[in-house]
C-alpha atoms as a PDB file:
ATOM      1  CA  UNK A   1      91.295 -20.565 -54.758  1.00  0.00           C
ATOM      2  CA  UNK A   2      94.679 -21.740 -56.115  1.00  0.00           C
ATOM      3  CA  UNK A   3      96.317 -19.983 -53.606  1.00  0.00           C
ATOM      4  CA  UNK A   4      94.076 -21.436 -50.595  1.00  0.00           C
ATOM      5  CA  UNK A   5      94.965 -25.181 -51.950  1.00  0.00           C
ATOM      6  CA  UNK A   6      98.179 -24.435 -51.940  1.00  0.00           C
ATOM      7  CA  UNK A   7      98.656 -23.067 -48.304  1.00  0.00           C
ATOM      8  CA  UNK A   8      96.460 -26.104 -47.392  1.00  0.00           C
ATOM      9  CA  UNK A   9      99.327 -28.494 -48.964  1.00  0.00           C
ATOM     10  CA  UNK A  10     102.366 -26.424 -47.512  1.00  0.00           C
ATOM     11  CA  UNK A  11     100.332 -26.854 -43.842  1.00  0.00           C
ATOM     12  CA  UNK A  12      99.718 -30.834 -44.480  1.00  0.00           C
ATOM     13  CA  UNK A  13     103.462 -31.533 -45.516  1.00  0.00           C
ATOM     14  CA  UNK A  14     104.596 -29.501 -42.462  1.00  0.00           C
ATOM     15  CA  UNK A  15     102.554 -31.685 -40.346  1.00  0.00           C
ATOM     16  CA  UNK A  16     103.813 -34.658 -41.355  1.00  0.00           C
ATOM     17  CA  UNK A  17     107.248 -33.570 -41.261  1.00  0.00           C
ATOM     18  CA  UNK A  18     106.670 -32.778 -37.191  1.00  0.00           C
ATOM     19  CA  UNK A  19     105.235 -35.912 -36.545  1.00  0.00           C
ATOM     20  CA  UNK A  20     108.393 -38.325 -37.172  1.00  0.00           C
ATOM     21  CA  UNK A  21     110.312 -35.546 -34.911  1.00  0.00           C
ATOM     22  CA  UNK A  22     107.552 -35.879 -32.377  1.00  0.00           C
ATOM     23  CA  UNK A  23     107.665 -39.704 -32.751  1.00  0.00           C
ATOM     24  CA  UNK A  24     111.714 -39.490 -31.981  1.00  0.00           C
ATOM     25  CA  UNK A  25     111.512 -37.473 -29.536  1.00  0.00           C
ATOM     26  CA  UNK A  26     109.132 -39.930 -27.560  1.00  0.00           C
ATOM     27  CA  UNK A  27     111.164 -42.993 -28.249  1.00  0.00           C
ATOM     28  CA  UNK A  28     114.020 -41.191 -26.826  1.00  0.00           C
ATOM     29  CA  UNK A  29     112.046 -39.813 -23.689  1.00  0.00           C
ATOM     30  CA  UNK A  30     111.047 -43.849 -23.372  1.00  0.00           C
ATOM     31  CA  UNK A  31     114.640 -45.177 -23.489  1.00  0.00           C
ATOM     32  CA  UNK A  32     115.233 -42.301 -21.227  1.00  0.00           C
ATOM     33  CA  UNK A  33     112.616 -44.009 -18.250  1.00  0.00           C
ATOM     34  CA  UNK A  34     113.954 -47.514 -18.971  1.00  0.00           C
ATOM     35  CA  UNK A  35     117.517 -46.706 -18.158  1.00  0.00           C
ATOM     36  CA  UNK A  36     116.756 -45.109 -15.482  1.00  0.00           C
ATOM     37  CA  UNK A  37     114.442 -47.974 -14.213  1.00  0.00           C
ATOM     38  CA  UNK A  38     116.454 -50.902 -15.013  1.00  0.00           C
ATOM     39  CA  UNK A  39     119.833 -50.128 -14.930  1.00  0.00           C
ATOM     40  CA  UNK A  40     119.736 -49.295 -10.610  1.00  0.00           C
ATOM     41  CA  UNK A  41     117.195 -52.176 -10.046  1.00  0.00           C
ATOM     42  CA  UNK A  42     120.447 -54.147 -11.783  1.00  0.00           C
ATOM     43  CA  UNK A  43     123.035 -52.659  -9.859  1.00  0.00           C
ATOM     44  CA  UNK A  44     120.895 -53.037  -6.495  1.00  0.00           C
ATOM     45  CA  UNK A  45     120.347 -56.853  -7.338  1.00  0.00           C
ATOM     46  CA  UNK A  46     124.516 -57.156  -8.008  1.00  0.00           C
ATOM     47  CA  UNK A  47     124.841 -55.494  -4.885  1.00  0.00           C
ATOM     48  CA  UNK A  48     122.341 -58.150  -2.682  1.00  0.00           C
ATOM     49  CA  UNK A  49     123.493 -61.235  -4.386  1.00  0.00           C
ATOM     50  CA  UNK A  50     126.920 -60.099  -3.547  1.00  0.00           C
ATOM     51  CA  UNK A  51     126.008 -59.621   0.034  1.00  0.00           C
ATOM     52  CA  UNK A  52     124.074 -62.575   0.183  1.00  0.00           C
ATOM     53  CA  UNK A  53     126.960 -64.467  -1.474  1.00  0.00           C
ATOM     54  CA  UNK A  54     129.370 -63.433   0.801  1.00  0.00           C
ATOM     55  CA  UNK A  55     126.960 -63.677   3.836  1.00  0.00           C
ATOM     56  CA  UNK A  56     126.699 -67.773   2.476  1.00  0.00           C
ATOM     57  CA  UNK A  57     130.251 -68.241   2.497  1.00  0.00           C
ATOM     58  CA  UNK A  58     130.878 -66.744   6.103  1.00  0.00           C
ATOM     59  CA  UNK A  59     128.015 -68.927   7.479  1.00  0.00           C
ATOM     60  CA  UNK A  60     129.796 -71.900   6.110  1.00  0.00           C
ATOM     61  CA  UNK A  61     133.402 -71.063   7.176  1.00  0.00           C
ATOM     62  CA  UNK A  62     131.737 -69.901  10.904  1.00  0.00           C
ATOM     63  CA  UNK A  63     129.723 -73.017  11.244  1.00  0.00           C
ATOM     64  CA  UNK A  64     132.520 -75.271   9.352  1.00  0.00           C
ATOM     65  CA  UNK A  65     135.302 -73.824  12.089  1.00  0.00           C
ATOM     66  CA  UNK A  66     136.644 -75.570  14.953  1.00  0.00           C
ATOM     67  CA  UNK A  67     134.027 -73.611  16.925  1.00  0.00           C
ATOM     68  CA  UNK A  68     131.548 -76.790  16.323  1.00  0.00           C
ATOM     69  CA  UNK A  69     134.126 -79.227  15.631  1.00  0.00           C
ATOM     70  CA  UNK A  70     132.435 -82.772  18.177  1.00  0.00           C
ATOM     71  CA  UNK A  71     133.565 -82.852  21.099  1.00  0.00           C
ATOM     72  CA  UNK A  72     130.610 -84.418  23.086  1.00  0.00           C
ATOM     73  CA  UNK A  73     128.382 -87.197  22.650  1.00  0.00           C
ATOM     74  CA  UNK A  74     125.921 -87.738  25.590  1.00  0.00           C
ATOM     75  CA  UNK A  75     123.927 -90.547  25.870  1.00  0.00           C
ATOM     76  CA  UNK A  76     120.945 -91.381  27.424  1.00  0.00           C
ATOM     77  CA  UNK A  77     118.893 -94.574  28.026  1.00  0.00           C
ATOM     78  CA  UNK A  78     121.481 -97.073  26.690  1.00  0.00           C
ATOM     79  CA  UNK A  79     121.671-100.080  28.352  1.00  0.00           C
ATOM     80  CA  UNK A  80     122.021-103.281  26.319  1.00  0.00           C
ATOM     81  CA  UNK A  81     122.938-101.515  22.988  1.00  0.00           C
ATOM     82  CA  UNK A  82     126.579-101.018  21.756  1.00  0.00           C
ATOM     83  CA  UNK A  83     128.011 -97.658  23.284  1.00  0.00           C
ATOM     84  CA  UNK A  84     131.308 -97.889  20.833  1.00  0.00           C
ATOM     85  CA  UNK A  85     128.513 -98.654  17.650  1.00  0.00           C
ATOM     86  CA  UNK A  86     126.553 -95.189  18.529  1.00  0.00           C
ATOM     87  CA  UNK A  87     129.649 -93.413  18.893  1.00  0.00           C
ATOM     88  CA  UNK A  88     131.483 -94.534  16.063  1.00  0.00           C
ATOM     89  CA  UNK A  89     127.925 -93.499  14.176  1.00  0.00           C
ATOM     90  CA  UNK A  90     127.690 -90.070  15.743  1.00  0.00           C
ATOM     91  CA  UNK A  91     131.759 -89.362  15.303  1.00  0.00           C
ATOM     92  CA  UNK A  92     131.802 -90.464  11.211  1.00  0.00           C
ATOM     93  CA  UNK A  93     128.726 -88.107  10.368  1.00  0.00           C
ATOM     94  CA  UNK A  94     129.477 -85.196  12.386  1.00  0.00           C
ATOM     95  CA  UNK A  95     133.578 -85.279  11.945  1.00  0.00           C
ATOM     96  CA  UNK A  96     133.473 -83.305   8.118  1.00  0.00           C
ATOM     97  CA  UNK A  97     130.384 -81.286   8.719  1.00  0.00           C
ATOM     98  CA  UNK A  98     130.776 -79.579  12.581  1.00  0.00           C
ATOM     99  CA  UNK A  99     128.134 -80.308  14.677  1.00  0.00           C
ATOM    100  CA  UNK A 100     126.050 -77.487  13.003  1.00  0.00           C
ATOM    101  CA  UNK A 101     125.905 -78.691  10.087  1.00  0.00           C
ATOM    102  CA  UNK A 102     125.497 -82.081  11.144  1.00  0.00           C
ATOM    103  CA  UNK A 103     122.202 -84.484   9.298  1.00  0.00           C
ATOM    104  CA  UNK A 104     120.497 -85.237  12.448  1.00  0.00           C
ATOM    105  CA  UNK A 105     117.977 -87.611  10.417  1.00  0.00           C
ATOM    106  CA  UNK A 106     120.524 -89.569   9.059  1.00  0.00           C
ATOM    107  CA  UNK A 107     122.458 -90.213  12.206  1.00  0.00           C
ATOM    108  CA  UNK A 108     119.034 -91.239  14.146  1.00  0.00           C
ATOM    109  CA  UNK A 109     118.711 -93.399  10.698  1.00  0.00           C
ATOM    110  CA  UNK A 110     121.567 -94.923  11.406  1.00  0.00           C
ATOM    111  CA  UNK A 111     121.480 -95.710  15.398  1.00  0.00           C
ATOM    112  CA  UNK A 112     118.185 -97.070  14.712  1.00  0.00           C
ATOM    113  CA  UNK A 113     119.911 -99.735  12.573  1.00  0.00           C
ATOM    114  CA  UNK A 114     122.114-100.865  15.506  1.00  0.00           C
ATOM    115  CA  UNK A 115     120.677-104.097  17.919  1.00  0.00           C
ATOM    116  CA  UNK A 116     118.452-103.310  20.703  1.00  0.00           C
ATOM    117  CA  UNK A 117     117.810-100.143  19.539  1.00  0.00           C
ATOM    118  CA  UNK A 118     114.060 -99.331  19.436  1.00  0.00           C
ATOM    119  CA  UNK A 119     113.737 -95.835  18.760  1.00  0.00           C
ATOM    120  CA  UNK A 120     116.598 -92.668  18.852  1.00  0.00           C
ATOM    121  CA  UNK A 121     116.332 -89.524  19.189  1.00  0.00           C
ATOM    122  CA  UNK A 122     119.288 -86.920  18.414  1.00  0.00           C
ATOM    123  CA  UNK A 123     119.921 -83.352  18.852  1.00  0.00           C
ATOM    124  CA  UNK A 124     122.561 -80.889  18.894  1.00  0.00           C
ATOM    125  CA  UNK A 125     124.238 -79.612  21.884  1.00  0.00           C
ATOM    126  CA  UNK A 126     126.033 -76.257  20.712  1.00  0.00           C
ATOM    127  CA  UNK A 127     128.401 -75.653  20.222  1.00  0.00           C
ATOM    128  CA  UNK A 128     130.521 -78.477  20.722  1.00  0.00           C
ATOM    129  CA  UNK A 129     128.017 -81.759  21.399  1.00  0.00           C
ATOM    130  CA  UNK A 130     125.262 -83.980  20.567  1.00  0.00           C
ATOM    131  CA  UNK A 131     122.630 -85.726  22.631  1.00  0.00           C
ATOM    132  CA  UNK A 132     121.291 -89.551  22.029  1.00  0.00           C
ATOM    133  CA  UNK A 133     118.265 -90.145  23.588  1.00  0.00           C
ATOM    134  CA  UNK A 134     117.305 -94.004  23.354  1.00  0.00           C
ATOM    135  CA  UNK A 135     114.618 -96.475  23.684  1.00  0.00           C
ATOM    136  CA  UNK A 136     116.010 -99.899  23.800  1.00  0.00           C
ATOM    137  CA  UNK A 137     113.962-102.800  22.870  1.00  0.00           C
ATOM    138  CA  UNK A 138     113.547-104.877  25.440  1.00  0.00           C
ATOM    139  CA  UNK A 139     114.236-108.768  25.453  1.00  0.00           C
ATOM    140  CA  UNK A 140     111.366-111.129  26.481  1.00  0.00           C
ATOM    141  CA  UNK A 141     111.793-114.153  24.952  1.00  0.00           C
ATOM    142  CA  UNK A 142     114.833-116.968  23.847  1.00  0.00           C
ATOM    143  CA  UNK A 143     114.563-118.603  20.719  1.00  0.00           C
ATOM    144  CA  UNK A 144     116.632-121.130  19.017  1.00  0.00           C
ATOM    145  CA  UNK A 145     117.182-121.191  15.727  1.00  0.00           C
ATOM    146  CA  UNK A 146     120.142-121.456  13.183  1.00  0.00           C
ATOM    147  CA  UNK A 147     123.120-120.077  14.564  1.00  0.00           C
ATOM    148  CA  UNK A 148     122.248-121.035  18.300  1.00  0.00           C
ATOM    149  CA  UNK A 149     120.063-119.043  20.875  1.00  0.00           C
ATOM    150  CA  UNK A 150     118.491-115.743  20.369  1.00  0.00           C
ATOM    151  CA  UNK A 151     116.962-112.874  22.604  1.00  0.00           C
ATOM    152  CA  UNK A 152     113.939-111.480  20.743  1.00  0.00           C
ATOM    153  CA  UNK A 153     111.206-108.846  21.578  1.00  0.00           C
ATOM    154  CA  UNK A 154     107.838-108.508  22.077  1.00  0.00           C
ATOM    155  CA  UNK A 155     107.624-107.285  18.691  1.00  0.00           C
ATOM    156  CA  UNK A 156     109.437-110.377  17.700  1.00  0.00           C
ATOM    157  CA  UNK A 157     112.774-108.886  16.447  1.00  0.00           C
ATOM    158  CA  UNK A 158     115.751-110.761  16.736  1.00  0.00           C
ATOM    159  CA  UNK A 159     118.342-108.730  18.773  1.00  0.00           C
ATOM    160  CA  UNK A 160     121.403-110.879  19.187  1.00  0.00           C
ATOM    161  CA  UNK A 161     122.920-114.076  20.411  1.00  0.00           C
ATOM    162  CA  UNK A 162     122.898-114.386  24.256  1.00  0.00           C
ATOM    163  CA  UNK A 163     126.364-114.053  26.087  1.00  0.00           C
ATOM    164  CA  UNK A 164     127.896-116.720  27.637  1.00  0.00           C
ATOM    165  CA  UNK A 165     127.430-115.310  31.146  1.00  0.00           C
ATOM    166  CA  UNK A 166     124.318-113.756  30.382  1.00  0.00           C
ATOM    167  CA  UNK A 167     121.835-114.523  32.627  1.00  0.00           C
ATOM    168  CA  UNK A 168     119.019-116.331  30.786  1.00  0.00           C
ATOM    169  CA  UNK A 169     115.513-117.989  31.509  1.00  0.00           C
ATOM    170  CA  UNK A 170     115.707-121.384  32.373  1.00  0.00           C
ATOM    171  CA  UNK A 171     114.086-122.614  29.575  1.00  0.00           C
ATOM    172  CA  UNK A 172     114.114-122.126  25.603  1.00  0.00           C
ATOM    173  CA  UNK A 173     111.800-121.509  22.512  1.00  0.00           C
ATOM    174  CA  UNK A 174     111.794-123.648  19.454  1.00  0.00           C
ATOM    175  CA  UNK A 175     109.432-123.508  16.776  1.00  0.00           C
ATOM    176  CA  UNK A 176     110.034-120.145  15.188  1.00  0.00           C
ATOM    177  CA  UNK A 177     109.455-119.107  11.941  1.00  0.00           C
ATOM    178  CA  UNK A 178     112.656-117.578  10.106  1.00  0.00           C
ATOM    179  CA  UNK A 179     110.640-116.626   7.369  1.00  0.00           C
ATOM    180  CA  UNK A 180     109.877-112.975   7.800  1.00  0.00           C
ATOM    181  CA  UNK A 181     107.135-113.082   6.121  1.00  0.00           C
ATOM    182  CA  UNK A 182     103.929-110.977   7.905  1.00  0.00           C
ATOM    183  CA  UNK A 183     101.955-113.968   8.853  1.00  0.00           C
ATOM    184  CA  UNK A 184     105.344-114.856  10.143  1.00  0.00           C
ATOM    185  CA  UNK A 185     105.813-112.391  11.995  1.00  0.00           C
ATOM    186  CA  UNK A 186     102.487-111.674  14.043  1.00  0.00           C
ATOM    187  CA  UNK A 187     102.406-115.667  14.581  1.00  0.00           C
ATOM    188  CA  UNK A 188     106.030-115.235  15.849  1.00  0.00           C
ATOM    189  CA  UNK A 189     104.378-111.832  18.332  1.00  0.00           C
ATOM    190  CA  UNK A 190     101.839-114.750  19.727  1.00  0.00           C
ATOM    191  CA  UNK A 191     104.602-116.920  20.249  1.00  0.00           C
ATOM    192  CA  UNK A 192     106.079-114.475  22.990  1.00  0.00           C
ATOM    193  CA  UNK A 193     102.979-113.577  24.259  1.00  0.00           C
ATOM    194  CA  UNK A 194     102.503-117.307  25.169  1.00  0.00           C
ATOM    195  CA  UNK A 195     106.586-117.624  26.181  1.00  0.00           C
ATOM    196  CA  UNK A 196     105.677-114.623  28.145  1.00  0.00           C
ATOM    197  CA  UNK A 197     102.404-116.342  30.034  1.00  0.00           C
ATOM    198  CA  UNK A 198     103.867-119.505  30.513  1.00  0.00           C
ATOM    199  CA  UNK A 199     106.857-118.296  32.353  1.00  0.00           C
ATOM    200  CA  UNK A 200     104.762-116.506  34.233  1.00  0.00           C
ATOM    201  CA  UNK A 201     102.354-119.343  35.169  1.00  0.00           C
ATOM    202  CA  UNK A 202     105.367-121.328  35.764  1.00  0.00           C
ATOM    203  CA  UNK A 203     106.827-119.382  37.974  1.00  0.00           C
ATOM    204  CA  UNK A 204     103.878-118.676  40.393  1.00  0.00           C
ATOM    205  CA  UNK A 205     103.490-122.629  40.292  1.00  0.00           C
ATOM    206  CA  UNK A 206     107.585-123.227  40.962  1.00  0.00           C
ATOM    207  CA  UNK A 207     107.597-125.304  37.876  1.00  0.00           C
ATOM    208  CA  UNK A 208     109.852-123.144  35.597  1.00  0.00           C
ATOM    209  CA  UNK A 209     112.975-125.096  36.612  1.00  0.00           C
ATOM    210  CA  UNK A 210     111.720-128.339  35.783  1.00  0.00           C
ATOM    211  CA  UNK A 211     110.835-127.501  31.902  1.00  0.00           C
ATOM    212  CA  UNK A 212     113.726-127.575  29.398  1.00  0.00           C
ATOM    213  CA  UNK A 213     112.113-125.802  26.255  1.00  0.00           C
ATOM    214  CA  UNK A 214     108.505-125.500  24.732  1.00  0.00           C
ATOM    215  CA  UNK A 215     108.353-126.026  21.308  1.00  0.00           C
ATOM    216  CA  UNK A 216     105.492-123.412  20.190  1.00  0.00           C
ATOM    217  CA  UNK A 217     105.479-124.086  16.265  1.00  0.00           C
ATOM    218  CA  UNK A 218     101.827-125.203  16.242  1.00  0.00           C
ATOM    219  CA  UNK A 219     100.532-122.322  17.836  1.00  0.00           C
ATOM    220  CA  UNK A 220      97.190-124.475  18.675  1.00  0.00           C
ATOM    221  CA  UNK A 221      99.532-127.343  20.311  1.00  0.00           C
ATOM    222  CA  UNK A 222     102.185-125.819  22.040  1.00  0.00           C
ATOM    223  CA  UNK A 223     104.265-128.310  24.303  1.00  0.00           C
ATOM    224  CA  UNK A 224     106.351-128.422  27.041  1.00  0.00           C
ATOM    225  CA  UNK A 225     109.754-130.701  27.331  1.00  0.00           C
ATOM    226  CA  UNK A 226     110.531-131.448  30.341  1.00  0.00           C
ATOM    227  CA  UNK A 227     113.020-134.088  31.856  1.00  0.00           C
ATOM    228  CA  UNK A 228     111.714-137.169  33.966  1.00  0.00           C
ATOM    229  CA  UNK A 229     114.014-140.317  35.433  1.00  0.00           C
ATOM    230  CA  UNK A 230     116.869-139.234  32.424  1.00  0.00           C
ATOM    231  CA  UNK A 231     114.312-138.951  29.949  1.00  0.00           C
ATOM    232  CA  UNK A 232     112.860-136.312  28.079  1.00  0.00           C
ATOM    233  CA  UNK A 233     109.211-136.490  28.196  1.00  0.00           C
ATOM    234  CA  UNK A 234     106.710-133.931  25.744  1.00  0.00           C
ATOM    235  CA  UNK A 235     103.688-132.207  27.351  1.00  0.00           C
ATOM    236  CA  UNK A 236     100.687-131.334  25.143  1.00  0.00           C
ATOM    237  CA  UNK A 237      99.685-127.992  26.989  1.00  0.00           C
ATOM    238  CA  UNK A 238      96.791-126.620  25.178  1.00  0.00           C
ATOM    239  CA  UNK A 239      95.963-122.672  24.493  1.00  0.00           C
ATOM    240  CA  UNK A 240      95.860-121.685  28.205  1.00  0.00           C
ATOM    241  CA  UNK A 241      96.023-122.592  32.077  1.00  0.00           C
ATOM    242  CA  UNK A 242      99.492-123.334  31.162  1.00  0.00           C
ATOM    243  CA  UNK A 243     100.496-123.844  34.716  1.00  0.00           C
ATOM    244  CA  UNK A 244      97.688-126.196  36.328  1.00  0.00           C
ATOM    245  CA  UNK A 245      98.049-128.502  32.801  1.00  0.00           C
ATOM    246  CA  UNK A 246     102.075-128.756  33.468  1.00  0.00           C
ATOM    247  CA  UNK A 247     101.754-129.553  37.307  1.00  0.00           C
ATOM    248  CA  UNK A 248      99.251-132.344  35.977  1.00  0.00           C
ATOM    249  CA  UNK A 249     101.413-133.841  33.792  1.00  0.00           C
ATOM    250  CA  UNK A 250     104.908-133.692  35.828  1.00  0.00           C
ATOM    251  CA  UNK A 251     102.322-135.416  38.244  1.00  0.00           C
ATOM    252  CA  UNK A 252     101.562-138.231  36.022  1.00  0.00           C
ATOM    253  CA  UNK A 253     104.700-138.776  34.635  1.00  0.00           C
ATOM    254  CA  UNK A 254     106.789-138.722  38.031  1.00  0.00           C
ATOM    255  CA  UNK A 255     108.556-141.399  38.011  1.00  0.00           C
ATOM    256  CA  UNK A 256     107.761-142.926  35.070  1.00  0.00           C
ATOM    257  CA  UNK A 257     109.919-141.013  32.112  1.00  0.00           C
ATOM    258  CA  UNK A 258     111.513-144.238  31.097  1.00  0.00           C
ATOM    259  CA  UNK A 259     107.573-145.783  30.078  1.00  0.00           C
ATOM    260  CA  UNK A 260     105.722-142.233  29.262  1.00  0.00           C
ATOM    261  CA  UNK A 261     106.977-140.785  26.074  1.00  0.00           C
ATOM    262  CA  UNK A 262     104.381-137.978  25.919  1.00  0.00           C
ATOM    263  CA  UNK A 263     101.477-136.829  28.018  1.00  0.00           C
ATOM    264  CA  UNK A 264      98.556-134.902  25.807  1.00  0.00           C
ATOM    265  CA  UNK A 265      96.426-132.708  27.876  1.00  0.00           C
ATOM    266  CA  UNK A 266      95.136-130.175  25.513  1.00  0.00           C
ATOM    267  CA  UNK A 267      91.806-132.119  25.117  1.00  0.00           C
ATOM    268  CA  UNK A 268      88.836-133.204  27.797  1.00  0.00           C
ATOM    269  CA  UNK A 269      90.912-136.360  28.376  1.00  0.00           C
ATOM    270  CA  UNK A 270      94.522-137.181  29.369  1.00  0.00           C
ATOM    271  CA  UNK A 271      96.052-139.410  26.800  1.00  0.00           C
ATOM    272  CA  UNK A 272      99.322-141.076  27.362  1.00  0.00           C
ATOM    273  CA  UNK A 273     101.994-142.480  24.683  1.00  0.00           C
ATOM    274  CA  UNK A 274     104.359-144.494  25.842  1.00  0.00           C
ATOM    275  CA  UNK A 275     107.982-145.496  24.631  1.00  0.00           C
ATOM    276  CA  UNK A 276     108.378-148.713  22.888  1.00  0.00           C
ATOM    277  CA  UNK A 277     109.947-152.024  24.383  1.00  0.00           C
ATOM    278  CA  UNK A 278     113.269-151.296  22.365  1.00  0.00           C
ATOM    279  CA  UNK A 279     113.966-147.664  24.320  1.00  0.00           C
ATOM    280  CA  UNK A 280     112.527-149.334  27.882  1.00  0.00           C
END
């Protein structure tokens, strides 16, 4: 019986002493798989970012060379807006970068900026070039306001001061509103709508020469100025028929510029006011 518990301890302290040998032996067999796992996944990954490191660099020295160095700028439906502007725009951003490299956005950001410029659309032209495609804004109306006379839009924007030899209409808007403000602005879009309509009328009647300006800051009461024996006489037009109501008054007033002062035809009834003794 002793000798049974005895082989029984000798077989229970044997077994514990293989266990921390197993134990080892397994930790080393894991280290073993983790190496091997690891340590090529971290040499491959050296070996791409190199690669793609390198492959970077070459892309910028090939597309930085004097391969796409601007040579070209070709545009395309300008008219009225400033050649020299565009190309000084398109030269700056496209001079350090190659035209490969070039920020498209920010150059059509830029030419969009510029008078009479609408909308712009730019693209490369490799390897050497880049295309401007325009829509210019087109100029239907002159306004005066501070700083003298004005081409504007139908959107009413402002695009610049008209030349000296430009050829203009042959009469002028006054009345604007300079706020910029968005009532402002839509009032100042009806404005040109009714610049736009009386020209028109005007025209087809062969009464735009005799009108000097319209003064369209009540946009219920816009008015005609025209000129009659050396004096200037006001028109009360009304919202429409534009041309029958002028050819009335220049009728009723012919001759008479030095007595008539003003001629109001935007109601049922023509009423007349007439200049005091003192300017007679």
């Amino acid at each position: 019986m002793a000798k049974q518990a005895r082989k029984q301890v000798t077989k229970t302290a044997a077994a514990k002493r293989r266990r921390p040998a197993a134990a080892a032996r397994r930790g080393k067999h894991d280290n073993g798989n983790f190496a091997n796992f690891f340590v090529p996944l971290f040499f491959v990954f050296c070996i791409l970012f190199c690669l793609g490191f390198l492959g970077f660099m070459g892309y910028r020295t090939v597309t930085a060379s004097e391969f796409f160095e601007i040579k070209k700028i070709d545009m395309r439906g300008v008219s009225r807006a400033s050649k020299d502007e565009i190309e000084k725009i398109v030269s700056n951003q496209v001079e350090k970068s190659g035209v490969w490299n070039a920020d498209l956005t920010e150059i059509k950001d830029k030419i969009e900026k510029l008078a009479y410029v609408k909308t712009a659309a730019v693209s490369r032209v490799l390897p050497d070039g880049v295309r401007v495609n325009l829509i210019e804004r087109v100029p239907k109306a002159v306004v005066r306001i501070k700083g003298g006379d004005f081409w504007v839009d139908d959107e009413a924007v402002i695009l610049g001061l008209i030349g000296e030899n430009e050829e203009r209409p042959s009469f002028i808007m006054r009345g604007w509103d300079e706020t910029r403000t968005e009532t402002a602005v839509k009032d100042n879009q009806t404005r040109v709508k009714m610049y736009q309509k009386m020209l028109e009328e005007w025209r087809e009647f062969e009464l735009s020469r005799r009108v000097k300006e319209v003064n369209i800051e009540h946009l219920q009461d816009p008015r005609a100025i025209v000129e009659d024996s050396s004096e200037t006489v006001s028109i009360d037009l009304g919202k429409d028929n534009f041309g029958k109501r002028l050819q009335k008054g220049l009728e009723i007033i012919a001759g008479r510029g030095k007595e008539i002062e003003s001629v109001n035809l935007s109601g049922n009834r023509e009423i007349l006011g007439f200049r005091t003794s003192g300017n007679q």
